[in-house]
PDB file of N, CA and C in Angstrom:
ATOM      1  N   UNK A   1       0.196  13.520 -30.979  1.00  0.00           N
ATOM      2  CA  UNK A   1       0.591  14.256 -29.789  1.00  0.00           C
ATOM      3  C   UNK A   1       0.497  13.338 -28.575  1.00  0.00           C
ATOM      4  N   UNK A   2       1.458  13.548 -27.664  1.00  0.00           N
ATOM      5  CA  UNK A   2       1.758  12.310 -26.787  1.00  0.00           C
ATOM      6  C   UNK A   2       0.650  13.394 -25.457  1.00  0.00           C
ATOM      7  N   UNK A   3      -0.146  12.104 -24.849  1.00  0.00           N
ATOM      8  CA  UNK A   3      -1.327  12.518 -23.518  1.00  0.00           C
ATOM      9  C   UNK A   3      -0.440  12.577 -22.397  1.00  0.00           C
ATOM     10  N   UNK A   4      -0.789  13.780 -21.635  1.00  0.00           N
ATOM     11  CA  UNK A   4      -0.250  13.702 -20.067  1.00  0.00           C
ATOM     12  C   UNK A   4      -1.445  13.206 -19.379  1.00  0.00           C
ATOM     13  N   UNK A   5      -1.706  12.242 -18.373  1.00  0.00           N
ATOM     14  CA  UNK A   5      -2.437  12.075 -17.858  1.00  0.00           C
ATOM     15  C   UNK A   5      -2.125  11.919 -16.687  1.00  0.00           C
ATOM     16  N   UNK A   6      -3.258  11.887 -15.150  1.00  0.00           N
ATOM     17  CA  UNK A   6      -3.135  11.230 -13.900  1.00  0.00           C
ATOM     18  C   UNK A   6      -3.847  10.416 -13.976  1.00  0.00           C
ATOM     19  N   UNK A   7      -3.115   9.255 -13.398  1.00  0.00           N
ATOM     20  CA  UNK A   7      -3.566   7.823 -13.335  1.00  0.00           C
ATOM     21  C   UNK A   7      -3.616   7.525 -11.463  1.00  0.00           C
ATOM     22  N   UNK A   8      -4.684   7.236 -11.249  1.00  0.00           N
ATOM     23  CA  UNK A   8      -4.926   6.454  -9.827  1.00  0.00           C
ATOM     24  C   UNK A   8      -5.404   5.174 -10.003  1.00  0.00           C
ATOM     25  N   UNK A   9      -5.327   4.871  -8.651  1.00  0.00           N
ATOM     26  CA  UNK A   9      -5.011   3.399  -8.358  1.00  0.00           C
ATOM     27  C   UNK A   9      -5.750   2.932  -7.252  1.00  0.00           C
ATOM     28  N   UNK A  10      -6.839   2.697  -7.375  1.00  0.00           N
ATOM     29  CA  UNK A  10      -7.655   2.406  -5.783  1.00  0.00           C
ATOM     30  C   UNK A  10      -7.776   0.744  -5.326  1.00  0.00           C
ATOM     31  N   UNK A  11      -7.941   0.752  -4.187  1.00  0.00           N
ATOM     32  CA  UNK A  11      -7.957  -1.168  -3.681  1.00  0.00           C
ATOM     33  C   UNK A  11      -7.314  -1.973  -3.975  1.00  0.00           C
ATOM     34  N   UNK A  12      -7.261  -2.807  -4.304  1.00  0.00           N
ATOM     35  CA  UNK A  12      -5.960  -4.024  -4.952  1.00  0.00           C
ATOM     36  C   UNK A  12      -5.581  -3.752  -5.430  1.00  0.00           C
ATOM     37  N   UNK A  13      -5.864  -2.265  -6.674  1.00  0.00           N
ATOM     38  CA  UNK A  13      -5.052  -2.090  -8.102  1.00  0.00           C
ATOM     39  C   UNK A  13      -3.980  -1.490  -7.189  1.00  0.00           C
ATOM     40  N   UNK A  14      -4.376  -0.526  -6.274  1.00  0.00           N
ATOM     41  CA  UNK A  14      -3.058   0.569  -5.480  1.00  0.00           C
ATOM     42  C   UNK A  14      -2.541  -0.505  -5.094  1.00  0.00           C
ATOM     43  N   UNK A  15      -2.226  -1.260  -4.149  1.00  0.00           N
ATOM     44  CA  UNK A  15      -1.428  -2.538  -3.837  1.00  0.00           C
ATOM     45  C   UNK A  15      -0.578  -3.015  -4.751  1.00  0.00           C
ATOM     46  N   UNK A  16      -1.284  -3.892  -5.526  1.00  0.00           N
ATOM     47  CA  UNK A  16      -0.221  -4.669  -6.612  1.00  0.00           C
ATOM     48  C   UNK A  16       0.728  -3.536  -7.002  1.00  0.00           C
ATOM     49  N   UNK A  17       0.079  -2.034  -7.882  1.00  0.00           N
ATOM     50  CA  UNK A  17       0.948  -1.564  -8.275  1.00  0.00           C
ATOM     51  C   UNK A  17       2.285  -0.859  -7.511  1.00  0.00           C
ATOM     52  N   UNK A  18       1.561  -0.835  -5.794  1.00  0.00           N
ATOM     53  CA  UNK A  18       2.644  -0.222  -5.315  1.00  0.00           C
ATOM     54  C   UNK A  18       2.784   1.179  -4.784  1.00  0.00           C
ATOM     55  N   UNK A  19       2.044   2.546  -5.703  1.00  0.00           N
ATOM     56  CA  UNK A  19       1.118   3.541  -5.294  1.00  0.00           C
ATOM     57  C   UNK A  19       0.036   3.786  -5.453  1.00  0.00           C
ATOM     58  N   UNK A  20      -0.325   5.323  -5.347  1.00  0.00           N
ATOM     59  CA  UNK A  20      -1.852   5.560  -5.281  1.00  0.00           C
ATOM     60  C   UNK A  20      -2.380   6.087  -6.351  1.00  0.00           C
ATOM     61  N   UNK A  21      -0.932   6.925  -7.290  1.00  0.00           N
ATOM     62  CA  UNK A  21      -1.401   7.735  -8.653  1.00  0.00           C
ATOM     63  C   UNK A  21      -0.057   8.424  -8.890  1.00  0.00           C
ATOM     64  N   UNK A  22      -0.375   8.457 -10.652  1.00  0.00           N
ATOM     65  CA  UNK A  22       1.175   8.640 -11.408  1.00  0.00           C
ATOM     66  C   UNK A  22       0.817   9.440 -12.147  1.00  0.00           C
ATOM     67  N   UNK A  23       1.859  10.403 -12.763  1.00  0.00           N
ATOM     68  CA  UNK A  23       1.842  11.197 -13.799  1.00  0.00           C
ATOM     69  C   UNK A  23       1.891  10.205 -14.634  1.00  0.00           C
ATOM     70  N   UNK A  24       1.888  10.179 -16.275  1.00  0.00           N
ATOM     71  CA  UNK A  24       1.988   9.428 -17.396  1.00  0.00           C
ATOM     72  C   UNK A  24       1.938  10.309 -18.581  1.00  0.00           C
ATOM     73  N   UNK A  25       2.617  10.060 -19.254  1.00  0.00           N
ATOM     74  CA  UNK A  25       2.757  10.436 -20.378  1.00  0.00           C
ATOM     75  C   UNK A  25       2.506   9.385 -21.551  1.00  0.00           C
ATOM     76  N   UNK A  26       1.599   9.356 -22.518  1.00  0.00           N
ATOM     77  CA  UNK A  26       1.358   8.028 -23.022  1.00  0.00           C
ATOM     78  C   UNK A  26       1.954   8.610 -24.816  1.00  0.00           C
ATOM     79  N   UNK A  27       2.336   7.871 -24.870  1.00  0.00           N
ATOM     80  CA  UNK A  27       2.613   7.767 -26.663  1.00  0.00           C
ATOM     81  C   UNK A  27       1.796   8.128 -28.002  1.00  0.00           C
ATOM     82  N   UNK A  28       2.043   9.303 -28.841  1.00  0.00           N
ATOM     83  CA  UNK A  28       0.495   9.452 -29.639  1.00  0.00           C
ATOM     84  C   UNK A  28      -0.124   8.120 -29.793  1.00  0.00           C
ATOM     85  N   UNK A  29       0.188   7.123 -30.268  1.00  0.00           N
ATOM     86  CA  UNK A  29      -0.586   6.090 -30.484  1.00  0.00           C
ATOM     87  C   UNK A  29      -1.762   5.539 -29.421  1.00  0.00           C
ATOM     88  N   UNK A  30      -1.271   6.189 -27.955  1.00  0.00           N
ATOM     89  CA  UNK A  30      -1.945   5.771 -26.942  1.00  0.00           C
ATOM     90  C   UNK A  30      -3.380   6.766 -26.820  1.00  0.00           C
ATOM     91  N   UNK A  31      -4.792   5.992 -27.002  1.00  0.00           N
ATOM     92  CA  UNK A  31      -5.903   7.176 -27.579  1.00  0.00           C
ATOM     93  C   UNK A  31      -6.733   6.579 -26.547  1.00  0.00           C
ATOM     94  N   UNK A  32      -6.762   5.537 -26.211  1.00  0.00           N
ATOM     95  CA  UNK A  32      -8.067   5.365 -25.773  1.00  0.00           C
ATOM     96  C   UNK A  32      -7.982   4.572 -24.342  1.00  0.00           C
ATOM     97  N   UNK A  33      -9.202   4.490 -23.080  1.00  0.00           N
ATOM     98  CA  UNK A  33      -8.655   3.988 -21.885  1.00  0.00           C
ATOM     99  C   UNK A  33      -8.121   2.266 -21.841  1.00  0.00           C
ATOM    100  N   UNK A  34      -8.762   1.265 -23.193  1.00  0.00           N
ATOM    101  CA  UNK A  34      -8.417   0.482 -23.177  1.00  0.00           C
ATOM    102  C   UNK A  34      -6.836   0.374 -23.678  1.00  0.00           C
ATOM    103  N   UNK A  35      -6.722   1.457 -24.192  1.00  0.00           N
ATOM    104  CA  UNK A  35      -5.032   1.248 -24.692  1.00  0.00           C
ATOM    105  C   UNK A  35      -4.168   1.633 -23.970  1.00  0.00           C
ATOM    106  N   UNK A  36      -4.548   2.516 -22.992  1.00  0.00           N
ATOM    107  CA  UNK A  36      -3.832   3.098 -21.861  1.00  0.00           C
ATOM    108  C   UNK A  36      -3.438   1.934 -20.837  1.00  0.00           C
ATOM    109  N   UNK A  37      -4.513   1.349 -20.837  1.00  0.00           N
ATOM    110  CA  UNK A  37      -4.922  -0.013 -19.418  1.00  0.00           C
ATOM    111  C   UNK A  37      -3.376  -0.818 -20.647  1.00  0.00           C
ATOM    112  N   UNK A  38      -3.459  -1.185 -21.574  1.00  0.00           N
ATOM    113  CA  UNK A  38      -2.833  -2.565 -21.935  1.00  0.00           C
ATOM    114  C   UNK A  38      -0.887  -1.740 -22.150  1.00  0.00           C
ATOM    115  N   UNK A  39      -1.345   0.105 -22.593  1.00  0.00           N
ATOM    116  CA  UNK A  39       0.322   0.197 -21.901  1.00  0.00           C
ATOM    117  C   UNK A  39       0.555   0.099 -20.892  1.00  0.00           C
ATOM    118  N   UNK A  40      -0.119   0.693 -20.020  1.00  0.00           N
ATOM    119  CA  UNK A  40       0.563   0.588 -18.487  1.00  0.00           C
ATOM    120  C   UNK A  40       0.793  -0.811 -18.340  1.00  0.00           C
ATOM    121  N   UNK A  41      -0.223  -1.760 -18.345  1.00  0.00           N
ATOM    122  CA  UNK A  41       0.281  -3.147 -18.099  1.00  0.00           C
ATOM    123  C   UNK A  41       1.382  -3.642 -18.510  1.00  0.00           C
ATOM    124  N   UNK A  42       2.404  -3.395 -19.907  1.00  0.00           N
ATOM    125  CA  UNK A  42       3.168  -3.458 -20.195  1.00  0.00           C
ATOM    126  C   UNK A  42       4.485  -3.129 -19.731  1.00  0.00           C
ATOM    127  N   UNK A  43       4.287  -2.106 -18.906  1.00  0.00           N
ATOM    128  CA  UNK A  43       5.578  -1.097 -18.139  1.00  0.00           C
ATOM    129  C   UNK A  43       6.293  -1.846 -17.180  1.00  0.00           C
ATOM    130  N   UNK A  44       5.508  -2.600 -16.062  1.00  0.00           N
ATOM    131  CA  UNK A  44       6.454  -3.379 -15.005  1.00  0.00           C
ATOM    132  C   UNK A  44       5.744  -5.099 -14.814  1.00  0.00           C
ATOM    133  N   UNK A  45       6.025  -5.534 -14.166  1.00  0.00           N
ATOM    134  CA  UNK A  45       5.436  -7.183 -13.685  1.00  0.00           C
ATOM    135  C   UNK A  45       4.311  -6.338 -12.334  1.00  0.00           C
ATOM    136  N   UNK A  46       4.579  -5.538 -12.151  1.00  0.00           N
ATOM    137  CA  UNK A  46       3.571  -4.601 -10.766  1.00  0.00           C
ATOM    138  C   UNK A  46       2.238  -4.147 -11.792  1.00  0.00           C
ATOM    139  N   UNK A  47       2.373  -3.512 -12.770  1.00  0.00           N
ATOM    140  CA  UNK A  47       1.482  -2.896 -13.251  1.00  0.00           C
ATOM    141  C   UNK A  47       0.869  -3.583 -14.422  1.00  0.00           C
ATOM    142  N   UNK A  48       1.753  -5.228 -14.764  1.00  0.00           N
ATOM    143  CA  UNK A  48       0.845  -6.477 -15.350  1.00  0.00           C
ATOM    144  C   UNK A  48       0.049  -7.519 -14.194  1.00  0.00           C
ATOM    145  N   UNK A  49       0.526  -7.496 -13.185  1.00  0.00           N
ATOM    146  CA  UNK A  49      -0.511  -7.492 -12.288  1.00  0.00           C
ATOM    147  C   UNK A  49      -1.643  -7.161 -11.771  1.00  0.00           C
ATOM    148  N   UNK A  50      -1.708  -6.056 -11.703  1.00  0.00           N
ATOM    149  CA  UNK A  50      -2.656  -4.994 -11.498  1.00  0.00           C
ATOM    150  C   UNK A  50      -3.882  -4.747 -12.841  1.00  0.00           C
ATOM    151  N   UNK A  51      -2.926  -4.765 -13.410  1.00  0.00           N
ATOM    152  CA  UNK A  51      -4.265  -4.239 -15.060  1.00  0.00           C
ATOM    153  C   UNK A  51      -4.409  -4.759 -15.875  1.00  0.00           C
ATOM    154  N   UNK A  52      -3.561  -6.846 -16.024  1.00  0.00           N
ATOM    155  CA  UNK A  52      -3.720  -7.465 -16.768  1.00  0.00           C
ATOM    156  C   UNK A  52      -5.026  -7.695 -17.757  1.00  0.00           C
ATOM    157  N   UNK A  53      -5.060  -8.190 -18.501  1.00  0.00           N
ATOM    158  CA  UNK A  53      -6.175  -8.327 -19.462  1.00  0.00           C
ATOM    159  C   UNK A  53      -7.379  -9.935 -18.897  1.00  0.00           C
ATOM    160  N   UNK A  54      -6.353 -10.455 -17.709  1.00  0.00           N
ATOM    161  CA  UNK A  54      -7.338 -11.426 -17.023  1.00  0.00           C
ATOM    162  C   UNK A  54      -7.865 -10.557 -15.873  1.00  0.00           C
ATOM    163  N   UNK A  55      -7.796  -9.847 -15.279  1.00  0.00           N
ATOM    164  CA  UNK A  55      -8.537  -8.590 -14.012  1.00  0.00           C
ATOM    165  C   UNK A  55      -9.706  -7.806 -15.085  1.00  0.00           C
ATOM    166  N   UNK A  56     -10.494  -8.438 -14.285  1.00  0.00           N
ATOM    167  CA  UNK A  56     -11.720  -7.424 -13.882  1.00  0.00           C
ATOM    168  C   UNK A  56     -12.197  -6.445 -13.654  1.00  0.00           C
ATOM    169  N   UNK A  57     -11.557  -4.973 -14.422  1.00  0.00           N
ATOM    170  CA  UNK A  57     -11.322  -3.796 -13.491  1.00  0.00           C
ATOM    171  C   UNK A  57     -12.858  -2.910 -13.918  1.00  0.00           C
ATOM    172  N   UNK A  58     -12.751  -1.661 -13.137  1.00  0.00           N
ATOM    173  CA  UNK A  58     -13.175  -0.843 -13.756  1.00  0.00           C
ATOM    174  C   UNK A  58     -12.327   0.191 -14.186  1.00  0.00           C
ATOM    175  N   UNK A  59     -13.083   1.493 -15.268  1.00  0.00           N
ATOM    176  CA  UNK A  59     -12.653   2.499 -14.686  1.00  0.00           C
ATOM    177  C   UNK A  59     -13.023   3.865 -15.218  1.00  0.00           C
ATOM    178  N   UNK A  60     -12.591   4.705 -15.001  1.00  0.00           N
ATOM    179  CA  UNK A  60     -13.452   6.145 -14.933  1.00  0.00           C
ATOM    180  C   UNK A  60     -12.366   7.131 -15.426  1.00  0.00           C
ATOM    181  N   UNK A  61     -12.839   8.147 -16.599  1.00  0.00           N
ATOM    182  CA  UNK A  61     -11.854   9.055 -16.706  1.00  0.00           C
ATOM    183  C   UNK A  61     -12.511  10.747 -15.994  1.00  0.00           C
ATOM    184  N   UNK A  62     -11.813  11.119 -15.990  1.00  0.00           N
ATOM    185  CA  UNK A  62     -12.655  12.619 -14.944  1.00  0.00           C
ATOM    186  C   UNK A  62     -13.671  12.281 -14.150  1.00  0.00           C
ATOM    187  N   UNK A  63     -13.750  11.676 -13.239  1.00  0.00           N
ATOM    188  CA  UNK A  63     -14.510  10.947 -12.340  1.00  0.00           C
ATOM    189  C   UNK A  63     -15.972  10.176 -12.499  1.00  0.00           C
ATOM    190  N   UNK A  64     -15.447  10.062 -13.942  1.00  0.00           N
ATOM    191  CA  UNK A  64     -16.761   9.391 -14.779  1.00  0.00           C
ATOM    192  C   UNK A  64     -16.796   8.344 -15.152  1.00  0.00           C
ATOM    193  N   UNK A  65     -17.467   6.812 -14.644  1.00  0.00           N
ATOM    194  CA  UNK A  65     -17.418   5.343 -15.520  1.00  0.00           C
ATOM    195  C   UNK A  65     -17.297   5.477 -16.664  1.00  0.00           C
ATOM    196  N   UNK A  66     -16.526   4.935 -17.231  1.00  0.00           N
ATOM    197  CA  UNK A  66     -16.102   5.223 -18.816  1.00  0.00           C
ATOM    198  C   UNK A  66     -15.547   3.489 -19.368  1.00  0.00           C
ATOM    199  N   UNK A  67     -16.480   3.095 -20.587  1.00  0.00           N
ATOM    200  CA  UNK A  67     -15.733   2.533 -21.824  1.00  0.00           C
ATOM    201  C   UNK A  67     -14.014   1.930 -21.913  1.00  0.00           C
ATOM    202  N   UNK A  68     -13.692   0.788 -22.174  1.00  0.00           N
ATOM    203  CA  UNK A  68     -12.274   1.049 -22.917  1.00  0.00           C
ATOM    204  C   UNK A  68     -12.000   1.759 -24.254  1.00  0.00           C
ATOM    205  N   UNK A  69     -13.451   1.764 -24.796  1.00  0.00           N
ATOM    206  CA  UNK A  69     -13.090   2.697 -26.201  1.00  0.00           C
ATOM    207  C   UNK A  69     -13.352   4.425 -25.912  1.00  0.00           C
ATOM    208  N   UNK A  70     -13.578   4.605 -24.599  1.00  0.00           N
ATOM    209  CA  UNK A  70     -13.379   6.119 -24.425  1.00  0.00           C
ATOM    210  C   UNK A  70     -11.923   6.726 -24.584  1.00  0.00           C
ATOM    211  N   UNK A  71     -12.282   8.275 -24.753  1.00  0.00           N
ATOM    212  CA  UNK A  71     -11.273   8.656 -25.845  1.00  0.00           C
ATOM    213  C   UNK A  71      -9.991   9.397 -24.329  1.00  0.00           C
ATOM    214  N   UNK A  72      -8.653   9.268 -24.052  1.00  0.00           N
ATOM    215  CA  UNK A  72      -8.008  10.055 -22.994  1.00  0.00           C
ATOM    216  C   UNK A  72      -7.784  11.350 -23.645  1.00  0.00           C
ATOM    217  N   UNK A  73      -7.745  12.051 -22.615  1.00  0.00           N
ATOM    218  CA  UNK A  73      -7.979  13.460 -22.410  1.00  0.00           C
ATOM    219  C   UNK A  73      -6.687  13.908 -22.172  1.00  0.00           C
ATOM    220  N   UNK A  74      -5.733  15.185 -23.017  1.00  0.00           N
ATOM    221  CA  UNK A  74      -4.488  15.988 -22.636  1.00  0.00           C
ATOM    222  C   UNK A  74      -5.287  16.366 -20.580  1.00  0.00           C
ATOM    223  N   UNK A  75      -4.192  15.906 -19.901  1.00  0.00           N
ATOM    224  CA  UNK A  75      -4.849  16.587 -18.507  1.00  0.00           C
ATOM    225  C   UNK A  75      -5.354  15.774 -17.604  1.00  0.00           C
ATOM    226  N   UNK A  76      -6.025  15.085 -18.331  1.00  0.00           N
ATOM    227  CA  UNK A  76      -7.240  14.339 -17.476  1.00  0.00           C
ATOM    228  C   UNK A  76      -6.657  13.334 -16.390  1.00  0.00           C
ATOM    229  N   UNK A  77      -7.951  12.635 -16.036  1.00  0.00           N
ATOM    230  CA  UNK A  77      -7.691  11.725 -14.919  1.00  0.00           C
ATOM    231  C   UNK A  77      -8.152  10.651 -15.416  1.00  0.00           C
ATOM    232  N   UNK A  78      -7.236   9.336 -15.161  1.00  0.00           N
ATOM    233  CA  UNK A  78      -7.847   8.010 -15.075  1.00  0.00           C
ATOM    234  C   UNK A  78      -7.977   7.104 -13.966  1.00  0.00           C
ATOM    235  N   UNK A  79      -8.524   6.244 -13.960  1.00  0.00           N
ATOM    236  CA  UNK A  79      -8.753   5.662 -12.614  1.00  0.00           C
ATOM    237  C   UNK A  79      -8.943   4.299 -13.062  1.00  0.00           C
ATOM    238  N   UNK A  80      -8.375   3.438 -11.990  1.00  0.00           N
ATOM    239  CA  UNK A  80      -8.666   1.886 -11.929  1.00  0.00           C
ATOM    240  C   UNK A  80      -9.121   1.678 -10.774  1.00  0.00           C
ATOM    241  N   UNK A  81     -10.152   0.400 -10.760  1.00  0.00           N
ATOM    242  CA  UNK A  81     -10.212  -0.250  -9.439  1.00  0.00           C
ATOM    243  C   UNK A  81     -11.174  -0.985  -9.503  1.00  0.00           C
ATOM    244  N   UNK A  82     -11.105  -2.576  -8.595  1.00  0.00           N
ATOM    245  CA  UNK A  82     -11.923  -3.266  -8.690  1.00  0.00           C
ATOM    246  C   UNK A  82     -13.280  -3.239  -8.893  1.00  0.00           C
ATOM    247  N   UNK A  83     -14.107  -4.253  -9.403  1.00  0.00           N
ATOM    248  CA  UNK A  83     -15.513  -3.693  -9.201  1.00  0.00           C
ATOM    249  C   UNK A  83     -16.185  -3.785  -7.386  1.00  0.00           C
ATOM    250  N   UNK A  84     -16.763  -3.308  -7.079  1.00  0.00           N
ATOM    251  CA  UNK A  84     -17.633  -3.319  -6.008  1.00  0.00           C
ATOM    252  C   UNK A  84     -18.941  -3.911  -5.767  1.00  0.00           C
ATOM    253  N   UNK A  85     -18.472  -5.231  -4.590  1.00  0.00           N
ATOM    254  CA  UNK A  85     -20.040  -5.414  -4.500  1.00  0.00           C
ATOM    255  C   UNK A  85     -20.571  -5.350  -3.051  1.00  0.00           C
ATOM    256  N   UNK A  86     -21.957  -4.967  -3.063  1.00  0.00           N
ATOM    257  CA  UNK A  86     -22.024  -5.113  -1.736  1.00  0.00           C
ATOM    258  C   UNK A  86     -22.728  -5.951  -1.044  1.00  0.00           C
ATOM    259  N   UNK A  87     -23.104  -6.182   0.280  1.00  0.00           N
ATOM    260  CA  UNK A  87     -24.150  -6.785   1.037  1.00  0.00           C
ATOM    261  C   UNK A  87     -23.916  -7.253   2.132  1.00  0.00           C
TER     262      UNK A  87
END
């Protein structure tokens, strides 16, 4: 069964890619946030920018730090964005 998801995009990731957050529809095969991260990267030269497999990201599904082997959710939310440091 193919995932609907919302995907956001915070700090550099929103930049490179261009907006702030997308509907998506991912492919049954597409299960998990690391597989989600390496389709989207696949989709444009904007969104292999952004979520390449050399970036550093984080990210969170339902407003929760989450795994690349966490599982996507029919509905849910994903999120990218740099890590944060402070001082």
């Amino acid at each position: 069964m193919a995932v609907l998801t919302t995907i956001r995009y915070f700090a550099s990731v929103r930049e490179a890619v261009g907006c702030a957050s997308e509907s998506v529809q991912f492919p049954a095969e597409v299960q998990t946030l690391g597989q989600a991260r390496a389709w989207l990267a696949a989709r444009s030269a904007r969104h292999a920018e952004a979520l390449g497999p050399e970036r550093t990201l984080r990210m969170a599904c339902d407003h929760v730090m989450a795994p690349p082997e966490a599982q996507l959710r029919q509905g849910g939310e994903l999120a990218f964005f740099p890590p944060v440091t402070g001082g």
